[in-house]
Protein backbone atom coordinates (compact mmCIF):
# COMPACT_ATOMS: atom_id res chain seq x y z
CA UNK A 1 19.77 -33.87 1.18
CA UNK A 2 21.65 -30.98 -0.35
CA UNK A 3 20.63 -27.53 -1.56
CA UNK A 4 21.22 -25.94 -5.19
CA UNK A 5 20.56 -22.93 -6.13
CA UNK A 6 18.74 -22.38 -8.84
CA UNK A 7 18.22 -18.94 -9.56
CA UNK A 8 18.88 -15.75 -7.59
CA UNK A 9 19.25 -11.49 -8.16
CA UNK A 10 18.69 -8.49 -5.99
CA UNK A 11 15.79 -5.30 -6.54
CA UNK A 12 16.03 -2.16 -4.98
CA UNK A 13 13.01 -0.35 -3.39
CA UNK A 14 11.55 3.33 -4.25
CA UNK A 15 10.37 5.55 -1.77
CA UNK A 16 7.44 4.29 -1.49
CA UNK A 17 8.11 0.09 -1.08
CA UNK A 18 5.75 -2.28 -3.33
CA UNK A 19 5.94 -5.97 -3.10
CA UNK A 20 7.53 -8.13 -5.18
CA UNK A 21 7.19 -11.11 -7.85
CA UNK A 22 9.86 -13.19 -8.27
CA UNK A 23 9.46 -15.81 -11.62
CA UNK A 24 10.97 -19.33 -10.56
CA UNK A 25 10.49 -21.20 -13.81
CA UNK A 26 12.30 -24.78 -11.62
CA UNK A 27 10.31 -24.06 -8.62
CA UNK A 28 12.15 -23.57 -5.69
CA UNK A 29 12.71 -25.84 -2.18
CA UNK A 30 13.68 -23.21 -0.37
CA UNK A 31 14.02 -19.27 -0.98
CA UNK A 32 15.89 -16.58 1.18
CA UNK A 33 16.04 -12.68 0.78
CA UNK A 34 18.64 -10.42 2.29
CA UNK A 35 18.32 -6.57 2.95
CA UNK A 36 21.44 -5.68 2.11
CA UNK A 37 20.39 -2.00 3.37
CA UNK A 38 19.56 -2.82 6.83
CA UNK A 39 22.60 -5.54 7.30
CA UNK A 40 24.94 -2.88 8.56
CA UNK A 41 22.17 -0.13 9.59
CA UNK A 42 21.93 1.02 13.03
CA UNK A 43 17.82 0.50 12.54
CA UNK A 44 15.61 -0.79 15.40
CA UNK A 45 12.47 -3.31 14.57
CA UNK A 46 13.50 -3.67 11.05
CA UNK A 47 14.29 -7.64 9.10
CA UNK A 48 17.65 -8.21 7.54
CA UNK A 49 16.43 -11.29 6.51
CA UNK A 50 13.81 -13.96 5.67
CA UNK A 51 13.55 -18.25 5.01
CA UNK A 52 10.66 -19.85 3.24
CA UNK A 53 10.66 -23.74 3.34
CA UNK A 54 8.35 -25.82 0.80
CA UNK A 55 6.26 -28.94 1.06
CA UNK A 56 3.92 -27.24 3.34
CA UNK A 57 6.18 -25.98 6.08
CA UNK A 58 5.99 -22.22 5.45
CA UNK A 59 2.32 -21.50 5.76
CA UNK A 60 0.82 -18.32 3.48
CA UNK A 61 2.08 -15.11 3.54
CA UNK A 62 4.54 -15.93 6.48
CA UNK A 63 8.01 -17.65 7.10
CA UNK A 64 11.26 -17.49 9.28
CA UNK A 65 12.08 -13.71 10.13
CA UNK A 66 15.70 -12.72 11.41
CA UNK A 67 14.74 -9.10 13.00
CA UNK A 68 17.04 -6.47 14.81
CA UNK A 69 15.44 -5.34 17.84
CA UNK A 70 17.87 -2.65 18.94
CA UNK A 71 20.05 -0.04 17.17
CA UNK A 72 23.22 -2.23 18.51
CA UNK A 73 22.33 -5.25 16.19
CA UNK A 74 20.70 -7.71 18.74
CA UNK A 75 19.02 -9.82 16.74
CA UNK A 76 15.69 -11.86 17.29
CA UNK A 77 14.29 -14.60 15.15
CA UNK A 78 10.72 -15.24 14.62
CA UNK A 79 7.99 -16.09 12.36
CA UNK A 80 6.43 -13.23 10.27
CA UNK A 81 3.17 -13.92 10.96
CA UNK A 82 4.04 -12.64 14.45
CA UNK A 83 4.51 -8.94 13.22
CA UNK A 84 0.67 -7.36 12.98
CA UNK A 85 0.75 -5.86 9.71
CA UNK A 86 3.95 -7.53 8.46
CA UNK A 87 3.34 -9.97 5.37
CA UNK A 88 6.06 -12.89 4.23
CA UNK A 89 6.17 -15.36 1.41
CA UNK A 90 3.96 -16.25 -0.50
CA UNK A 91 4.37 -19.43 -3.11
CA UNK A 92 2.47 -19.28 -5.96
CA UNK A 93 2.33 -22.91 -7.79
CA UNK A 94 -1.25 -22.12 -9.81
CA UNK A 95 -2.93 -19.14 -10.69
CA UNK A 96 -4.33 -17.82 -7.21
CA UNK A 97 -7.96 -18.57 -6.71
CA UNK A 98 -9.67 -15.81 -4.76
CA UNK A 99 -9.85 -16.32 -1.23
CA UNK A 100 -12.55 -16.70 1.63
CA UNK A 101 -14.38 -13.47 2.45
CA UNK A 102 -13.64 -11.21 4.80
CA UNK A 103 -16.47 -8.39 6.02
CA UNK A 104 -15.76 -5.16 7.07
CA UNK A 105 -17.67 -2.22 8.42
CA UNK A 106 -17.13 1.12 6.46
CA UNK A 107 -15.36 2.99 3.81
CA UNK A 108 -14.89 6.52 4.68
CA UNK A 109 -16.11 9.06 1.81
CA UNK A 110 -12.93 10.09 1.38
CA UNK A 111 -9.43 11.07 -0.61
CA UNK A 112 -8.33 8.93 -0.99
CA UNK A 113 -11.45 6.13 0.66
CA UNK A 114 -10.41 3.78 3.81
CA UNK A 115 -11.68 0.50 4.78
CA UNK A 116 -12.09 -0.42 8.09
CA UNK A 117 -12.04 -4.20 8.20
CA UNK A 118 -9.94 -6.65 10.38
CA UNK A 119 -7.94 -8.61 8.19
CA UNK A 120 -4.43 -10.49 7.26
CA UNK A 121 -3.33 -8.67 3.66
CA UNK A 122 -0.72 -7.06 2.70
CA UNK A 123 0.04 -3.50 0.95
CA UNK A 124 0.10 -4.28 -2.82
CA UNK A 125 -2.97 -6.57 -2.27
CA UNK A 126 -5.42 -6.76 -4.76
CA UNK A 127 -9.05 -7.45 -3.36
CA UNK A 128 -12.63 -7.53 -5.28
CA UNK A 129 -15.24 -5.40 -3.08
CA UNK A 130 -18.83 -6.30 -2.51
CA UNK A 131 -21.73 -5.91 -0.34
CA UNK A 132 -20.82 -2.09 0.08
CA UNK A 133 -23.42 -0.84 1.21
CA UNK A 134 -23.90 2.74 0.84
CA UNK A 135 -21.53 2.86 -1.60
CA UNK A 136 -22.78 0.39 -4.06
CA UNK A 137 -21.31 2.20 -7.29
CA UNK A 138 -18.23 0.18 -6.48
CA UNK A 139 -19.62 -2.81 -5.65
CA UNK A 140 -17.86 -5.96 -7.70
CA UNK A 141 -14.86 -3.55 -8.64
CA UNK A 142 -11.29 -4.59 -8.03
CA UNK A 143 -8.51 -2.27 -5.94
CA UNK A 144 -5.01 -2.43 -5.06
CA UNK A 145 -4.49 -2.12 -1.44
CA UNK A 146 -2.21 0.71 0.95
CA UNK A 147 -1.43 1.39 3.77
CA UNK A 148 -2.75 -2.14 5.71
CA UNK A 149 -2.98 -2.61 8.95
CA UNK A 150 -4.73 -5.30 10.96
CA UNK A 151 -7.33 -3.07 11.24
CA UNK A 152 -8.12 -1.74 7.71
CA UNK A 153 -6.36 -0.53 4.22
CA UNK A 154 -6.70 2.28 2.45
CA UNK A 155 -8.11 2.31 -1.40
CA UNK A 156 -5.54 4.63 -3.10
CA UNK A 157 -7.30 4.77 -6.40
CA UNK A 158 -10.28 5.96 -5.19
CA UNK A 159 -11.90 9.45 -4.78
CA UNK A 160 -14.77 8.83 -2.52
CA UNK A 161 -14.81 12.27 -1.31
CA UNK A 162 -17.25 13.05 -4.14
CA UNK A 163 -20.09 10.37 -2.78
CA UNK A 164 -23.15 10.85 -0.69
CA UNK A 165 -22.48 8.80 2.24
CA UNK A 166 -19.39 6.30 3.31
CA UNK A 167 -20.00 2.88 2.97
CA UNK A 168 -21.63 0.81 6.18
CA UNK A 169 -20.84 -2.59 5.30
CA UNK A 170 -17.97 -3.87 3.08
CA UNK A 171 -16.91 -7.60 2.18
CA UNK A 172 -13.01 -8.69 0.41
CA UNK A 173 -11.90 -11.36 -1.09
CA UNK A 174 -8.13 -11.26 -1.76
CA UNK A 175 -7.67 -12.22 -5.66
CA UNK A 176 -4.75 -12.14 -7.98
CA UNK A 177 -2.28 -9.25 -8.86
CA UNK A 178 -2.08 -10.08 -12.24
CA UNK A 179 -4.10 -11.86 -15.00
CA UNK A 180 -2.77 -14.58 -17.00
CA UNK A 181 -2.54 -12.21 -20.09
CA UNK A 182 -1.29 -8.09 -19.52
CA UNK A 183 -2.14 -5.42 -20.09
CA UNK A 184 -5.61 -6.21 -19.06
CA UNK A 185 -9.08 -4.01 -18.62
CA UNK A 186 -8.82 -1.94 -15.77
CA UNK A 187 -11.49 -0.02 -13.87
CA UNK A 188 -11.46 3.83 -14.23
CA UNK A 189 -12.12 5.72 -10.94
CA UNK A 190 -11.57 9.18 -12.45
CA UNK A 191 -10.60 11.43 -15.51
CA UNK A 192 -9.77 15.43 -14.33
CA UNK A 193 -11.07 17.91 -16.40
CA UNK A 194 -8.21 19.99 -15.46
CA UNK A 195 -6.75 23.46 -16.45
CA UNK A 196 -4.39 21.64 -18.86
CA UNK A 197 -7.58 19.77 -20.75
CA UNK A 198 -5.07 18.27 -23.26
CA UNK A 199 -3.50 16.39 -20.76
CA UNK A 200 -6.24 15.04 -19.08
CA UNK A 201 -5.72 12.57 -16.11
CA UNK A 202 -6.71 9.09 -15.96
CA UNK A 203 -6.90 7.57 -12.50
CA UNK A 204 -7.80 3.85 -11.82
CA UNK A 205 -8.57 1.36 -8.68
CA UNK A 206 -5.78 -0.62 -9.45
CA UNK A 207 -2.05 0.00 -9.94
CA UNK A 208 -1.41 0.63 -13.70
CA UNK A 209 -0.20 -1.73 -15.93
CA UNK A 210 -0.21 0.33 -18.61
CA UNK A 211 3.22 2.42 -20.22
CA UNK A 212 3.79 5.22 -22.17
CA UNK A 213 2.67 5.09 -25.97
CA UNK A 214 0.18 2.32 -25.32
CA UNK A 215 -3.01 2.98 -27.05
CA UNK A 216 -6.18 2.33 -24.63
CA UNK A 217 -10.09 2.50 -25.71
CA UNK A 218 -12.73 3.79 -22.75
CA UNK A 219 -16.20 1.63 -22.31
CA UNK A 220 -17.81 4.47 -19.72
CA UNK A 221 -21.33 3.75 -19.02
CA UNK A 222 -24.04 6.65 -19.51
CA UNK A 223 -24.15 6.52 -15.85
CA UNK A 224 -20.43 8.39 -15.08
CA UNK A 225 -20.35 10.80 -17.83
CA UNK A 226 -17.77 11.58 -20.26
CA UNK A 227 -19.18 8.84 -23.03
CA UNK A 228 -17.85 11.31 -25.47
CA UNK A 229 -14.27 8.89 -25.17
CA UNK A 230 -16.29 6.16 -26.56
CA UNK A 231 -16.47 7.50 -29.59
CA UNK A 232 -12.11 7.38 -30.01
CA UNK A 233 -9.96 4.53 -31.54
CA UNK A 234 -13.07 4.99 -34.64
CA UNK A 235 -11.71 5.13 -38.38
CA UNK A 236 -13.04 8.75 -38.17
CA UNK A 237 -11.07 9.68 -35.03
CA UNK A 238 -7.59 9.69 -33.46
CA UNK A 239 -6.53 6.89 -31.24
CA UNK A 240 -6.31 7.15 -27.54
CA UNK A 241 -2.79 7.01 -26.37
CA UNK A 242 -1.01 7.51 -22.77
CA UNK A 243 1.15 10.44 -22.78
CA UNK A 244 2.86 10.29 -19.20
CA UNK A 245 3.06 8.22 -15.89
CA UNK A 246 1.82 10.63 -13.23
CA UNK A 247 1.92 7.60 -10.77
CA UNK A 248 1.32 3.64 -9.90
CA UNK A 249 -2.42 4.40 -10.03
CA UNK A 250 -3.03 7.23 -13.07
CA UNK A 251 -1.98 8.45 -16.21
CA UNK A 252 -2.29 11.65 -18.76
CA UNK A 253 -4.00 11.13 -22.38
CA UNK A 254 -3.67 12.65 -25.53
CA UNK A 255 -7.24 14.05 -25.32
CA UNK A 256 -8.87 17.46 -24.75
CA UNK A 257 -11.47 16.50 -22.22
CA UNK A 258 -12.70 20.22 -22.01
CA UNK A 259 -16.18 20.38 -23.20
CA UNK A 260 -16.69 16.55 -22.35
CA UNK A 261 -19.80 16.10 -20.03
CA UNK A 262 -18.27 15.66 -16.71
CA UNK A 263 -16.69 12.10 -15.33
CA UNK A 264 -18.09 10.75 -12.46
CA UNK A 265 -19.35 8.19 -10.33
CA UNK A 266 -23.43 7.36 -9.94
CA UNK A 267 -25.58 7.54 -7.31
CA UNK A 268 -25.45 4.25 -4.80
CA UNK A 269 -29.25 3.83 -5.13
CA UNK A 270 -28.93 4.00 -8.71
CA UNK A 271 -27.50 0.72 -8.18
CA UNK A 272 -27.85 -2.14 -9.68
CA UNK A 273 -30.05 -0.24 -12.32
CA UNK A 274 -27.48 2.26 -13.61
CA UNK A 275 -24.84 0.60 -16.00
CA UNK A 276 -21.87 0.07 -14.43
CA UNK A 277 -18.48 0.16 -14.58
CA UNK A 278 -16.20 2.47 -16.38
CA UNK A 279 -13.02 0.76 -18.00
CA UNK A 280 -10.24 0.72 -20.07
CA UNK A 281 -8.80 -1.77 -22.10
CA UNK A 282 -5.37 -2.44 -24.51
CA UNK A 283 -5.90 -1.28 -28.07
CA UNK A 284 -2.03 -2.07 -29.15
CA UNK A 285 0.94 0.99 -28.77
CA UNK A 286 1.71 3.97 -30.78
CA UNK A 287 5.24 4.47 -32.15
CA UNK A 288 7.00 7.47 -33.74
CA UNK A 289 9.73 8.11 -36.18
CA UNK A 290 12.03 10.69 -36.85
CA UNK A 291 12.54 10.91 -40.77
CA UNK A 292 15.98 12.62 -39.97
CA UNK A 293 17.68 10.21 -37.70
CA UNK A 294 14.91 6.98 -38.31
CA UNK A 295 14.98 6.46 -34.61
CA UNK A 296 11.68 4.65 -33.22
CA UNK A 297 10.60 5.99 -30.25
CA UNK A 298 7.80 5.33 -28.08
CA UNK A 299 7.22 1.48 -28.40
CA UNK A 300 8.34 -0.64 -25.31
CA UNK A 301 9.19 -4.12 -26.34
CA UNK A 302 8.59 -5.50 -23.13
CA UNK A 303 5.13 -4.61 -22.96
CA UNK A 304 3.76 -5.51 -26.53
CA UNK A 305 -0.37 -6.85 -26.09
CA UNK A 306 -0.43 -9.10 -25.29
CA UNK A 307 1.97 -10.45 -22.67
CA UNK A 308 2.05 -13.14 -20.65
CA UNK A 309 0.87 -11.77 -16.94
CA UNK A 310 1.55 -14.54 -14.89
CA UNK A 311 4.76 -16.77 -14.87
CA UNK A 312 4.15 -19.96 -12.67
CA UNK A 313 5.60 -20.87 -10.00
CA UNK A 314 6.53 -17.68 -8.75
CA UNK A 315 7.22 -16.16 -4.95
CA UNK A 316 5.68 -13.34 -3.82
CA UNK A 317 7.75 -10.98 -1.43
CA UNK A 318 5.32 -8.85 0.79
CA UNK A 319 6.96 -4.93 1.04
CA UNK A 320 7.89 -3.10 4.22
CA UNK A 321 10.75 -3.13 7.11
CA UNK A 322 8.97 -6.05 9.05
CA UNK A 323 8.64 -7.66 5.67
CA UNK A 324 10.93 -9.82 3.21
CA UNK A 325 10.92 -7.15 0.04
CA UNK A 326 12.09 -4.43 2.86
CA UNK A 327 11.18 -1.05 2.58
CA UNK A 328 12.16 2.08 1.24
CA UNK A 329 14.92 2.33 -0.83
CA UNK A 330 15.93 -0.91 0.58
CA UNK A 331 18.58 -3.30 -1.50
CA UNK A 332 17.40 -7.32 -1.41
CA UNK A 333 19.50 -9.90 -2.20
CA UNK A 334 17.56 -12.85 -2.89
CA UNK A 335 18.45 -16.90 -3.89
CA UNK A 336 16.32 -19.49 -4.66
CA UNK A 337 17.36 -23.05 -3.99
CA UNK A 338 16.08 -26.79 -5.12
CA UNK A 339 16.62 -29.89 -2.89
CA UNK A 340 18.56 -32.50 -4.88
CA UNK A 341 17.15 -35.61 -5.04
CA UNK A 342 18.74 -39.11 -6.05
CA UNK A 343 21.15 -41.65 -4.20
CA UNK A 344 24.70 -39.95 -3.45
CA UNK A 345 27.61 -41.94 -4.61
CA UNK A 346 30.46 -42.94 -2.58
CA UNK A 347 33.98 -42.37 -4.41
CA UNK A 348 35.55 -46.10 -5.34
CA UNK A 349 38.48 -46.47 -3.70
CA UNK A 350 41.73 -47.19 -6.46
């Protein structure tokens, strides 16, 4: 049987390397990515390329590695699933049911808070927390993962170093990067009441899927403080709009936070009395015009609410030298190929 491809295109890593979604609206047979940065680099323990097969041969989050071992280009082929804290491929064909549960035993009260836990994810996870015990204010909330290693991740959107005690106990259960419809709710971890109050900082536990001009509305609990952003997005009040990207995980708003009660997390024993959690949600996107020139600025029209979220089938590319979507500032070459199917015709002789 013979190979087509079907679609293909390259990214390019930041500084800081995030794994990838690739849409395949046909499906795909077999896919293959290329780091284009590493081909010709004299780089030791780093991939230069990856294989996923379908119909069941690639398990989860793994596939066919090709890995330099020296700086002199000797090359050694493996599985990735033989690298620690490497991920692989990952074929989506559904949207991703959350999986088993895995239970770990602390989460320091830190800045940002760590999870010790033995485990199989990947950085750019997302995973649903529960059973935190001593920290049961974040029980049920959702976080993109860091830093991962076999032995524990690290919560990047999360300021823990504001709680009582770490957490004891801790269960995950990997879920879904994105929802079927963006952008969706989000939990808020923290809002700064900072020097500059009109620019006040919005941090959450997940990466942000939110962009500039997009108006949000806050549903914060008694509990955490600062219900006075409740009150915006009213007839009688000015909407709530996101002024700047200050990273993956937070955001400035229009709003003088100032003489706001404080933001911030409740007690764990206050759990599961106290109301929680604090979120934000889409409320549609702000534009502006300039009478002079009539140029509209400040609407992106790839982000209108709603989007779709999730486009299915699509392969997921796990982030980092020992992985398939490489790692920083790394260029991927990547094709996607479908197994044609059908009898093959012989050429009639004349």
């Amino acid at each position: 049987m013979a190979f087509t491809i079907v679609t293909q295109g390259t990214f390019t890593q930041g500084a800081t390397p995030v794994g990838q979604k690739i849409p395949l609206p046909s499906g795909a047979d077999y896919f293959v990515a290329t780091n284009l940065t590493q081909l010709g680099a004299a780089n030791n323990n780093v991939v230069i390329k990856g294989e996923w097969y379908g119909g069941g041969l690639t398990a989860r989050n793994d596939g066919i590695r090709w890995r330099k071992i020296t700086t002199t280009g000797t090359v050694q082929m493996d599985k990735f699933s033989n690298g620690t804290a490497s991920g692989g491929f990952t074929y989506f064909n559904k949207f991703p049911e959350p999986e088993a549960p895995v239970v770990g035993t602390a989460i320091t009260a830190a800045n940002p808070a760590v999870v010790t836990m033995a485990n199989t994810y990947s950085d750019g996870d997302v995973v649903q927390l529960y059973n935190t015990t001593g920290m049961l204010q974040i029980a049920g909330m959702a976080f993109t993962i860091s830093g991962v290693s076999g032995a524990g991740f690290t919560l990047t959107g999360l300021d823990a170093s504001g709680f009582a005690a770490p957490a004891t106990a801790v269960t995950a259960r990997r879920i879904g990067r994105l929802a079927p419809v963006e952008p969706r709710f989000q939990y808020v971890t923290k809002i700064t009441q900072a020097a500059q109050a009109t620019q006040a900082t919005v941090t959450l536990s997940e990466i942000s899927n939110y962009v500039v001009g997009q108006k949000i509305e806050f549903q914060i609990p008694g509990s955490f403080g600062m219900v006075q952003l409740n009150n915006f997005n009213q007839p009688q009040s000015k909407p709530v709009i996101i002024t700047s990207i200050v990273s993956d995980y937070s955001f400035t708003i229009n709003v003088d936070v100032s003489g706001f009660t404080p933001f911030a997390f409740p007690a764990s024993t206050a759990s599961p009395t106290a109301a929680l959690f604090a979120t934000i949600a889409p409320a549609g996107q702000s534009t502006q015009v300039n009478p002079i020139t009539g140029v509209q600025t400040g609407y992106n029209f790839q982000y209108p609410p709603f989007h779709s979220g999730d486009f299915i089938p699509y392969m997921y590319l796990a982030a980092g030298d020992s992985s398939p979507a490489g790692g920083a500032n790394s260029v991927i070459a990547w094709q996607a190929y479908k197994m044609e199917t059908g009898t093959i015709n012989s050429p009639v002789p004349s």
